[in-house]
Protein backbone atom coordinates (compact mmCIF):
# COMPACT_ATOMS: atom_id res chain seq x y z
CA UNK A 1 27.42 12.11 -13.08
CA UNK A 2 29.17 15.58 -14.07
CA UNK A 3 28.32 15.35 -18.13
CA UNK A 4 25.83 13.93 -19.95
CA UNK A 5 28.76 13.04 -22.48
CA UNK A 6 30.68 10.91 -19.47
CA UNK A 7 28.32 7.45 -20.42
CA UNK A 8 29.63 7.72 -23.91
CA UNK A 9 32.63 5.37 -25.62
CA UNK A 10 33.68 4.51 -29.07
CA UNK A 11 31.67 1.61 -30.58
CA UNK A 12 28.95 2.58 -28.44
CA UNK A 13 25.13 2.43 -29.96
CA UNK A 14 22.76 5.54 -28.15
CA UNK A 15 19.45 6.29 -28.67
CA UNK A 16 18.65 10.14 -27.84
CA UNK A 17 15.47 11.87 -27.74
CA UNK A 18 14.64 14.09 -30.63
CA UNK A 19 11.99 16.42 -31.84
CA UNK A 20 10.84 18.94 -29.30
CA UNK A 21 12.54 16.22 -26.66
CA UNK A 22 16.52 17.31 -27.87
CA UNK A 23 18.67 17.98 -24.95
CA UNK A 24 20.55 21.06 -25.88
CA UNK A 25 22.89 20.13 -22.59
CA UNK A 26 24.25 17.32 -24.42
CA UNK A 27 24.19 19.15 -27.70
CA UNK A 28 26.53 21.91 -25.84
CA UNK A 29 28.69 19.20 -24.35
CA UNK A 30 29.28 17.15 -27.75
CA UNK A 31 30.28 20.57 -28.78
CA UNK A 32 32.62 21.40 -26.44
CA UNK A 33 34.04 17.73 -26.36
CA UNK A 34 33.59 16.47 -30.06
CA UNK A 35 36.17 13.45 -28.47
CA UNK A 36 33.46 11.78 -26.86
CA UNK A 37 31.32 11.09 -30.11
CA UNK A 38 34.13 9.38 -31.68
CA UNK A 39 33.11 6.07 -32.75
CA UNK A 40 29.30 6.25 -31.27
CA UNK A 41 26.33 5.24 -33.65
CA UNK A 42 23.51 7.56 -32.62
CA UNK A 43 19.89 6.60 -33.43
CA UNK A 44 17.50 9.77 -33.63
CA UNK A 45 14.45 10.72 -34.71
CA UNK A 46 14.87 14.52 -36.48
CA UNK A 47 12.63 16.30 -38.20
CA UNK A 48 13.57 19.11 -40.43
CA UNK A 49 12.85 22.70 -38.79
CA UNK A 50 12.32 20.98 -35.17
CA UNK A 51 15.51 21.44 -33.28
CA UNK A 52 19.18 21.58 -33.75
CA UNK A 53 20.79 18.35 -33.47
CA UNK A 54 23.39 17.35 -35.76
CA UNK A 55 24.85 14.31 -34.20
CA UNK A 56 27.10 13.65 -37.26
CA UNK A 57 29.00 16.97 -37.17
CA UNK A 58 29.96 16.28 -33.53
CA UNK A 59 32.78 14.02 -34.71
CA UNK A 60 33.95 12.80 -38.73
CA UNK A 61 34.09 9.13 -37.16
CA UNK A 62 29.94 9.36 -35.65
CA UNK A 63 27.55 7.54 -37.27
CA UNK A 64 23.68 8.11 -37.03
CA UNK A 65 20.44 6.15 -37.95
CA UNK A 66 17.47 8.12 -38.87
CA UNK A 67 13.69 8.42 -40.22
CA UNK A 68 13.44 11.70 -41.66
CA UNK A 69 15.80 13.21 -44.20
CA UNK A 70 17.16 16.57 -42.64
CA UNK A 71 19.74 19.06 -43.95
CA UNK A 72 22.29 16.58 -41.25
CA UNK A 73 20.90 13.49 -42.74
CA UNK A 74 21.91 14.40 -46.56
CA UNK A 75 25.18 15.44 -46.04
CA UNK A 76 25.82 12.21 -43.86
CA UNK A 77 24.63 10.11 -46.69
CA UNK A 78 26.65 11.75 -48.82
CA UNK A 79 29.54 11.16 -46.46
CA UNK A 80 28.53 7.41 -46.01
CA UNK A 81 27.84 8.08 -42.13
CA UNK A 82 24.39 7.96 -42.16
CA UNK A 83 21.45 5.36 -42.50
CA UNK A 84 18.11 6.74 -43.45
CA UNK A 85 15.26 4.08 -42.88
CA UNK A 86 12.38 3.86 -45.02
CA UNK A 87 10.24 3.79 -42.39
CA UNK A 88 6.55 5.01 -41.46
CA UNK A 89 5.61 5.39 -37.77
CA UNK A 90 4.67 2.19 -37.47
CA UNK A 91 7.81 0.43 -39.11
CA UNK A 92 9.98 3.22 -36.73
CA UNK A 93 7.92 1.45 -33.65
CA UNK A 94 8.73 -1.71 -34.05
CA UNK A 95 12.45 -0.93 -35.17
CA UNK A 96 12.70 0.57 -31.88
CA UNK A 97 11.44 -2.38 -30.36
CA UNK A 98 12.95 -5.23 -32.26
CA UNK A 99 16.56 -3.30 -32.11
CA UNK A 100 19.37 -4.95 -30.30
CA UNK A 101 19.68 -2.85 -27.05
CA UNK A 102 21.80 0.18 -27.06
CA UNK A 103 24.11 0.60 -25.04
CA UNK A 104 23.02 4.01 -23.77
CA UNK A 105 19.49 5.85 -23.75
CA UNK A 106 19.24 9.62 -23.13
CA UNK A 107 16.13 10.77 -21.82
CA UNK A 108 15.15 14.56 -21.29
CA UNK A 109 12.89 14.55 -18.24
CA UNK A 110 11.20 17.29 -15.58
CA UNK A 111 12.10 17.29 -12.42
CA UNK A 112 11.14 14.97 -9.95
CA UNK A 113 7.66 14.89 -7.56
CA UNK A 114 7.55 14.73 -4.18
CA UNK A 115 8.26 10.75 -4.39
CA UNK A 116 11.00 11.00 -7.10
CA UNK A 117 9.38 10.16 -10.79
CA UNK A 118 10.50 12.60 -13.44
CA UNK A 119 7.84 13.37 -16.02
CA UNK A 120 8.76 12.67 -19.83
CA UNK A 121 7.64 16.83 -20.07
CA UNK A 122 7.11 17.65 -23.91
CA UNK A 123 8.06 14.92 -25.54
CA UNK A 124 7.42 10.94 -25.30
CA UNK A 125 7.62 9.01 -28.67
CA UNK A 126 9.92 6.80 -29.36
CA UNK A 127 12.68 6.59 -26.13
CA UNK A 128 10.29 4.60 -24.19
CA UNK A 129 10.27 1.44 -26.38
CA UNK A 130 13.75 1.42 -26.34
CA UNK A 131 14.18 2.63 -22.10
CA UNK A 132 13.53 -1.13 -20.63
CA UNK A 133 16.02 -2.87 -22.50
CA UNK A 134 19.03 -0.47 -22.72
CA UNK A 135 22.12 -0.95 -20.83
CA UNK A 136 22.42 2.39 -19.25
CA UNK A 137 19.71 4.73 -18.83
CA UNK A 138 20.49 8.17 -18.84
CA UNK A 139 18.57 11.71 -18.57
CA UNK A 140 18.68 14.97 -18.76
CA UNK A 141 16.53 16.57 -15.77
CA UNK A 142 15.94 19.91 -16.85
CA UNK A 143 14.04 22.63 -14.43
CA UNK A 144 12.72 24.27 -17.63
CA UNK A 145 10.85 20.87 -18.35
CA UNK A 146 7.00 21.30 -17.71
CA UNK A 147 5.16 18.25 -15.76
CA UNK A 148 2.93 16.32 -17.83
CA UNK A 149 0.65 13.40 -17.64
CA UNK A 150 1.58 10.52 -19.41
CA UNK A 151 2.46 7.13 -19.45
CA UNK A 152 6.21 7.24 -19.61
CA UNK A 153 7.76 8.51 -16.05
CA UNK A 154 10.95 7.47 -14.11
CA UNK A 155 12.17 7.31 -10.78
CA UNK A 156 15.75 8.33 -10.29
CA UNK A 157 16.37 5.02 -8.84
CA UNK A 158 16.27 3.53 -12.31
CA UNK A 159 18.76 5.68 -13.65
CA UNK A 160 22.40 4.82 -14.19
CA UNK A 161 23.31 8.48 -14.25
CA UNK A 162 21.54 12.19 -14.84
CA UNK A 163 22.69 15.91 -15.16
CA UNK A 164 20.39 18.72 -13.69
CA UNK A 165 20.81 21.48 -15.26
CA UNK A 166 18.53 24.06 -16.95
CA UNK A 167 18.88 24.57 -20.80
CA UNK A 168 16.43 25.95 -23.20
CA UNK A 169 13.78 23.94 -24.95
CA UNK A 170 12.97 23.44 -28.54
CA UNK A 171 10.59 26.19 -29.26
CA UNK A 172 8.39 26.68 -32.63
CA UNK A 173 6.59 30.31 -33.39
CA UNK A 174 3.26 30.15 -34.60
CA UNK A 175 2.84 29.64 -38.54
CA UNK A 176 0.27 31.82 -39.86
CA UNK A 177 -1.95 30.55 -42.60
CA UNK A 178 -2.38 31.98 -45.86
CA UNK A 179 -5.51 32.97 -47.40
CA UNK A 180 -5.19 29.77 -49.06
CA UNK A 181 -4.72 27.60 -46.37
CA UNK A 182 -7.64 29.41 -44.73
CA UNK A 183 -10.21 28.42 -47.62
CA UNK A 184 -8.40 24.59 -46.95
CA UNK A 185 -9.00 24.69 -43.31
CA UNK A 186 -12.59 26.07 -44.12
CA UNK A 187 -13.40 23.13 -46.67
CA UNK A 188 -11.72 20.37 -44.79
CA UNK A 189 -14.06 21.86 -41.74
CA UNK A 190 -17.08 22.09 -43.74
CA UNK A 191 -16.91 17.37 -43.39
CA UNK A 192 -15.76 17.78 -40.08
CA UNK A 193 -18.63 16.30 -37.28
CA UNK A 194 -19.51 17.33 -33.88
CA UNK A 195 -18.06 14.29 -32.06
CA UNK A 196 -15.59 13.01 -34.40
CA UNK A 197 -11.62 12.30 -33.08
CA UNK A 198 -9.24 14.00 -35.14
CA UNK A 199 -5.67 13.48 -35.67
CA UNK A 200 -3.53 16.37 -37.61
CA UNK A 201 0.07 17.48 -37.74
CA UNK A 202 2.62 20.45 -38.01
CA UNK A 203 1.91 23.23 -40.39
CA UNK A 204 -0.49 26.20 -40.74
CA UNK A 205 -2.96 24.31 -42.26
CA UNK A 206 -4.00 22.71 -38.88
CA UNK A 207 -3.83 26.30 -37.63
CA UNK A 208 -6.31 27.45 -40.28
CA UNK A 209 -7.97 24.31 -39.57
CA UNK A 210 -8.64 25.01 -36.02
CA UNK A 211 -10.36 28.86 -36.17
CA UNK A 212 -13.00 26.82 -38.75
CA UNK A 213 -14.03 24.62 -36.03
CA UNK A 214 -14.19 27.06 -33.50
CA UNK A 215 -18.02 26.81 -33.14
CA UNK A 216 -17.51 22.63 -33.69
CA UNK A 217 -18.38 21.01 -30.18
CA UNK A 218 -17.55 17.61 -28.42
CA UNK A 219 -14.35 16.90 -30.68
CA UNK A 220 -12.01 14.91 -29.83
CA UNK A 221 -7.84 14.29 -30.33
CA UNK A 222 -5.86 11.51 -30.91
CA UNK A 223 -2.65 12.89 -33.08
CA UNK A 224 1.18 12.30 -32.81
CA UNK A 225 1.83 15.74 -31.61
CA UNK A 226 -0.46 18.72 -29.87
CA UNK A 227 0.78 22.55 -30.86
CA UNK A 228 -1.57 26.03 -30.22
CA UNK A 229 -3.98 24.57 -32.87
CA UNK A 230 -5.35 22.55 -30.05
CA UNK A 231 -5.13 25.19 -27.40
CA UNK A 232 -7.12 27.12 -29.51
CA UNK A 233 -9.51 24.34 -29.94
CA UNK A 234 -9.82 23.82 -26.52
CA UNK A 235 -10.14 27.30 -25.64
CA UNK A 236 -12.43 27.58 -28.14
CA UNK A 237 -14.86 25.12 -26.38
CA UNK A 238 -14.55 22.89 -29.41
CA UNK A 239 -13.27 20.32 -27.60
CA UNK A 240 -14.79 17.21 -25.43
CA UNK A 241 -13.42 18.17 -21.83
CA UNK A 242 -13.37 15.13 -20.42
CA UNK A 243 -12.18 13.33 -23.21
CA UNK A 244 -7.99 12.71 -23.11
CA UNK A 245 -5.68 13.73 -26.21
CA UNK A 246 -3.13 11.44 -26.41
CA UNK A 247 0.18 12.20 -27.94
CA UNK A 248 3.32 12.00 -28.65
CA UNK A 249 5.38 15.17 -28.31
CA UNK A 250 4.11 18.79 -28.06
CA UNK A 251 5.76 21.43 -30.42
CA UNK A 252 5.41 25.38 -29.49
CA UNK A 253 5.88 28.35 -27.04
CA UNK A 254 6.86 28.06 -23.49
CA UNK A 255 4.00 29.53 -23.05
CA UNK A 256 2.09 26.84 -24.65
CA UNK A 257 4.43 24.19 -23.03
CA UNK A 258 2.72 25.78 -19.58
CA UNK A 259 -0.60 24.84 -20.82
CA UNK A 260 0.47 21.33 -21.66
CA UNK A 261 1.82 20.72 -18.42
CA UNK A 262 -1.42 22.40 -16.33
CA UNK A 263 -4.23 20.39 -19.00
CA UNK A 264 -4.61 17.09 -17.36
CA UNK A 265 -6.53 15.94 -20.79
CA UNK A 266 -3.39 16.35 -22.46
CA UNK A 267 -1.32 12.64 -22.16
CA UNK A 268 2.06 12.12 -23.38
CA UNK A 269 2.51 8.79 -24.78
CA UNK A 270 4.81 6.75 -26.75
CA UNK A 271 4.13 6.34 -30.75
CA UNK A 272 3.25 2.33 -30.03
CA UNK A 273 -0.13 4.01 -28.94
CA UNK A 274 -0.36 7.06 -31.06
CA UNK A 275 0.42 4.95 -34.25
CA UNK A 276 -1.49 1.73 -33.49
CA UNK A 277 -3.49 1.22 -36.71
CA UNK A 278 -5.72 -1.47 -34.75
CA UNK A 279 -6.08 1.34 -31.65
CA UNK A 280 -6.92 4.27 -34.56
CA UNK A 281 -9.59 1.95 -35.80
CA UNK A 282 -11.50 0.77 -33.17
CA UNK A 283 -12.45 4.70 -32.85
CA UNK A 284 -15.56 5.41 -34.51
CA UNK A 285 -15.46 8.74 -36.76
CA UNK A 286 -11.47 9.22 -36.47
CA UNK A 287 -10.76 11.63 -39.09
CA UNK A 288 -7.13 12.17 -40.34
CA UNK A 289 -6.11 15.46 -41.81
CA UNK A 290 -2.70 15.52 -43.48
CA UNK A 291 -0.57 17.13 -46.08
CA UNK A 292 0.97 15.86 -49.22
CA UNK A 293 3.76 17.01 -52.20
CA UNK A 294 1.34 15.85 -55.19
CA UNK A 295 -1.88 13.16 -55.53
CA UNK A 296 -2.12 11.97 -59.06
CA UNK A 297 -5.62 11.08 -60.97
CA UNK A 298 -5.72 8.00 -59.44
CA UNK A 299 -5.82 9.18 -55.78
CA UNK A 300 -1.60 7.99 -54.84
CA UNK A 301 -0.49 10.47 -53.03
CA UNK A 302 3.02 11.48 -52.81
CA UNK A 303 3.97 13.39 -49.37
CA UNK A 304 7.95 13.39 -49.08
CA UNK A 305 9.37 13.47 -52.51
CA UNK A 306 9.79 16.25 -55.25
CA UNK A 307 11.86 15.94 -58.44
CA UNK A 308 14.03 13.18 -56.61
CA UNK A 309 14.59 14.72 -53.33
CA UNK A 310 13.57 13.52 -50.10
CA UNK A 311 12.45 16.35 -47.82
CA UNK A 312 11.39 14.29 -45.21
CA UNK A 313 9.67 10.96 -44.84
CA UNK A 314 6.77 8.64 -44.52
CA UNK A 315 5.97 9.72 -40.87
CA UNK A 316 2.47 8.98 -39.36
CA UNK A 317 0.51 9.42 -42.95
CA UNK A 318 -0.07 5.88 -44.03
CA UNK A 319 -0.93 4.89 -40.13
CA UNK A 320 -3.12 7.50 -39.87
CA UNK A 321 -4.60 7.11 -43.49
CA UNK A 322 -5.37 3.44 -42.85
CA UNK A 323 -6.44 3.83 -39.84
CA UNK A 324 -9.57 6.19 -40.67
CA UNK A 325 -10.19 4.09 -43.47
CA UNK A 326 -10.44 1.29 -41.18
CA UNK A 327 -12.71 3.38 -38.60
CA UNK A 328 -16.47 3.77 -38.49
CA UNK A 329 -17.37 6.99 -40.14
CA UNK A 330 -13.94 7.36 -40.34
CA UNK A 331 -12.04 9.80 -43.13
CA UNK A 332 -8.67 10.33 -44.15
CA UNK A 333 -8.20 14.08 -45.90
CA UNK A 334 -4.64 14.57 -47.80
CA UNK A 335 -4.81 18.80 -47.99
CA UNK A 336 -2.56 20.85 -50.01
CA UNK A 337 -2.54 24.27 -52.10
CA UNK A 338 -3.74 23.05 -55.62
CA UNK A 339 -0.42 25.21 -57.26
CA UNK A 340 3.65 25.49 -56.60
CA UNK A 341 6.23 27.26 -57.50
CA UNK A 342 4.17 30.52 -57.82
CA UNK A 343 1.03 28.73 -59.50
CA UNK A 344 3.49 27.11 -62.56
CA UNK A 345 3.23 23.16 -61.13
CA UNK A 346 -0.01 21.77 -60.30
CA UNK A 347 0.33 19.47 -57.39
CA UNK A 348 -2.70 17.26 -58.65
CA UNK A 349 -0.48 15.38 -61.40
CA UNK A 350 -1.26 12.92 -64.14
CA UNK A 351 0.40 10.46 -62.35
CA UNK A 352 3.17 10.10 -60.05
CA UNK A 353 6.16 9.88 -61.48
CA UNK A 354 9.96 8.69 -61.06
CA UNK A 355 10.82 11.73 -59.02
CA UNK A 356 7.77 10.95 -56.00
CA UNK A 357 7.34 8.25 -53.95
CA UNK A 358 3.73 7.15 -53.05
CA UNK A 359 2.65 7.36 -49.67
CA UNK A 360 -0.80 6.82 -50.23
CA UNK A 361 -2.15 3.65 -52.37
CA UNK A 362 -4.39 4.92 -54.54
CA UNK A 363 -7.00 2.35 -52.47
CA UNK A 364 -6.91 4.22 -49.26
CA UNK A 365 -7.83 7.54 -51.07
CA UNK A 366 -10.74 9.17 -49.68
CA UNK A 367 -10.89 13.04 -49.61
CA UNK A 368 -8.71 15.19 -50.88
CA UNK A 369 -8.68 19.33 -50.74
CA UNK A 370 -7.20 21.83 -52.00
CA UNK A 371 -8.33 26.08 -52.29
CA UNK A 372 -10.43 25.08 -55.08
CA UNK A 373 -12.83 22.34 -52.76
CA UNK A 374 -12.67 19.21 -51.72
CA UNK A 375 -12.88 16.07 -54.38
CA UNK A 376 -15.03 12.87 -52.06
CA UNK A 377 -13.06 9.56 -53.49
CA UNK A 378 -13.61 6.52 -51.98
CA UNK A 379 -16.49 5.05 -53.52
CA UNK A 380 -15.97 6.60 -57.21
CA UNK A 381 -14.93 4.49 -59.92
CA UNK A 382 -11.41 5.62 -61.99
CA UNK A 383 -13.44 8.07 -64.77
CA UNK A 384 -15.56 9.60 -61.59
CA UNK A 385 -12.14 9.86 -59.46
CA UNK A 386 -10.17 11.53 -62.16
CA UNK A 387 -12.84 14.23 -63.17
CA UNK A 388 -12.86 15.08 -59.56
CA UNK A 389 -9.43 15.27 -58.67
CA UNK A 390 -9.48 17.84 -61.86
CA UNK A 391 -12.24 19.56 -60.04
CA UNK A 392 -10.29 20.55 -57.78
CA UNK A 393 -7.11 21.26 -59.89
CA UNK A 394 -6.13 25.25 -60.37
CA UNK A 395 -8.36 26.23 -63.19
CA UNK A 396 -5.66 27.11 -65.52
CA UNK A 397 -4.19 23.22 -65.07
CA UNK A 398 -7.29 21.47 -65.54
CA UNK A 399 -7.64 21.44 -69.55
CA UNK A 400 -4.03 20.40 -69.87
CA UNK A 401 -4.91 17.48 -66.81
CA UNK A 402 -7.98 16.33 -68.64
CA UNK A 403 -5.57 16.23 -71.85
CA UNK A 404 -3.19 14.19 -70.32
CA UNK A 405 -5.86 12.10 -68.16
CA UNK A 406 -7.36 10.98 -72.08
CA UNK A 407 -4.46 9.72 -72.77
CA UNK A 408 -3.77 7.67 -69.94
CA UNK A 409 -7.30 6.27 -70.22
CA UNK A 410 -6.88 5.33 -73.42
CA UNK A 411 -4.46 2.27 -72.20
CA UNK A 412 -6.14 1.30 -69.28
């Protein structure tokens, strides 16, 4: 095969690896050959900041399916090109599966071993459920690609075509925490176990999370994606060294893309395993951290809407929520800075309102934190839950939340 782009055709339905897995070959190619996207409905999963992609621009007659709303996303609804599920993890995992299969899968491997298996390198979430059934299988075999463990690896005897060539990665620079997402880390770490499994996402606040559980020992991973949080974890000692972190795509440096590919703890799976509420809660003391827009008194939490607009989506929050609630000892903590917009909106509302979506049923809160400490939910009644939630409110929100919280008691 001489391009990527050659397995393409009008009418055809591809699934391409996305988050830290985009192929900028094939990015480079659509964009030198935008004829080669006419007609093709590309499914993708894109999250905003992670990569490049726009699959839409390539060509005004592409079409895309997606799970996150990006920048690419909204102006493809807007154009009537674009199909944005309302999908968590789980719902995204069995879309994958259940989908009729496409007629092309792009896969963005390492090089092969000694015997001829590539590795799925930094990223190995969602082509997999989709690689069995496709019609042609395609890849990407990219010298830049680190070798990881995992559970996803092909032969090039299964392929129907691959390009190697080197390109550059997806690469993310460290976010540095605030001194407000330093006191969150330092709560959240403050219920935080020796011995329990913890999943947590993108963001500083993991970051800031993982220098308060330096001195932590015999933790344990099991997250949708590893970044230098958990190299600083492990280098820390806080971590179980025999114990395996599986995941599903690694976000970061190249040089932290070398340390994924020389940890053998560190497995890349797909998200049918990372996002298996039944797998999540058979492990005793899994603890969830995530973030969120807004909770409201009652303990919903939005985590993808503000004032009507979609920043993102569902993701792995309501997998990972249930999930701890499900596990023994388990916790699920929603963190957030108690103020935005410079302090002027609390993000601990009244209740949510037309412009959020919840996330979060108010019966899987447990713990949430912000700067001000960390409100303990799950077995308060509605007066208890309230009070604390404006506990933990920015001081100069709480009289008018208690105000408004009155009121809404008053018609229970």
């Amino acid at each position: 095969m001489r391009r990527l782009t050659d397995a393409l055709f009008p009418g055809a339905r591809v699934v391409v690896t996305g988050m830290s897995g985009e192929s900028a070959l094939l990015l480079d190619e659509l964009a030198q050959d935008p004829e080669r996207a006419r007609g093709v409905h590309f499914t993708c999963a894109q999250f905003p900041g992670i990569g490049r992609g726009d699959y839409l621009r390539t060509h005004p007659d592409a079409r895309q399916t997606g799970f996150f709303m990006t920048p690419a996303m909204r102006a493809g609804l807007a154009e009537g090109r674009a199909d944005l599920l309302g999908l968590d993890y789980a719902g995204v995992v069995r879309h994958m599966r259940e989908m009729d299969p496409p007629d092309v899968v792009y896969a963005h491997l390492s090089p092969p071993d000694a015997q001829g298996y590539c590795s799925a390198g930094i990223c190995s979430d969602f082509v997999p459920l989709v690689w069995q059934r496709a019609l042609r299988r395609v890849a990407h075999v990219n010298p830049a690609m680190p070798r990881t463990n995992g559970s996803f690896r092909v032969h090039l005897s299964e392929l129907d075509g691959f390009v190697d060539a080197h390109a550059p990665l997806v690469i993310a620079g460290d976010s540095l925490p605030t001194p407000v997402e330093e006191c969150i880390g330092r709560h959240v770490a403050a219920l935080v176990r020796d011995g329990d499994t913890l999943q947590f996402g993108i963001g500083s606040v993991p970051v800031a999370l993982a220098r308060s559980l330096a001195s932590h020992r015999s933790l344990r991973l099991h997250t949708g994606m590893v970044t230098e949080a958990v190299r600083f974890l492990w280098e820390a000692g806080a971590l179980d060294r025999d114990a395996p972190i599986p995941n599903g795509f690694a976000l970061g440096s190249m040089d932290f893309y070398r340390f994924v590919g020389e940890n053998d703890r560190i497995w890349m799976t797909d998200a049918g395993v990372t996002h298996d509420i039944v797998r999540i809660a058979a492990i005793p003391r899994f603890v969830a951290v995530n973030s969120a827009v807004e909770v409201d008194l009652f303990g919903q939490v939005n985590s993808e809407r503000t004032a009507g607009t979609v920043h993102a989506g569902a993701g792995g929050l309501p997998v990972f929520a249930t999930g701890a609630m499900l596990s023994p000892g388990g916790r699920s903590m929603i963190c957030m800075p108690s103020t935005a917009r410079g302090g002027t909106v609390s993000r601990i509302v009244p209740s949510l309102g037309q412009g959020a979506l919840c996330n979060v049923p108010r019966h899987l809160a447990d713990v949430v934190v912000t700067e001000c400490g960390a409100a303990q939910l799950r077995q308060l009644g509605v007066e208890a839950r309230a009070q604390a939630l404006i506990g933990i409110a920015a001081p100069e929100h709480r009289a008018a939340l208690a105000e408004a919280w009155g009121e809404i008691r008053a018609k229970l």
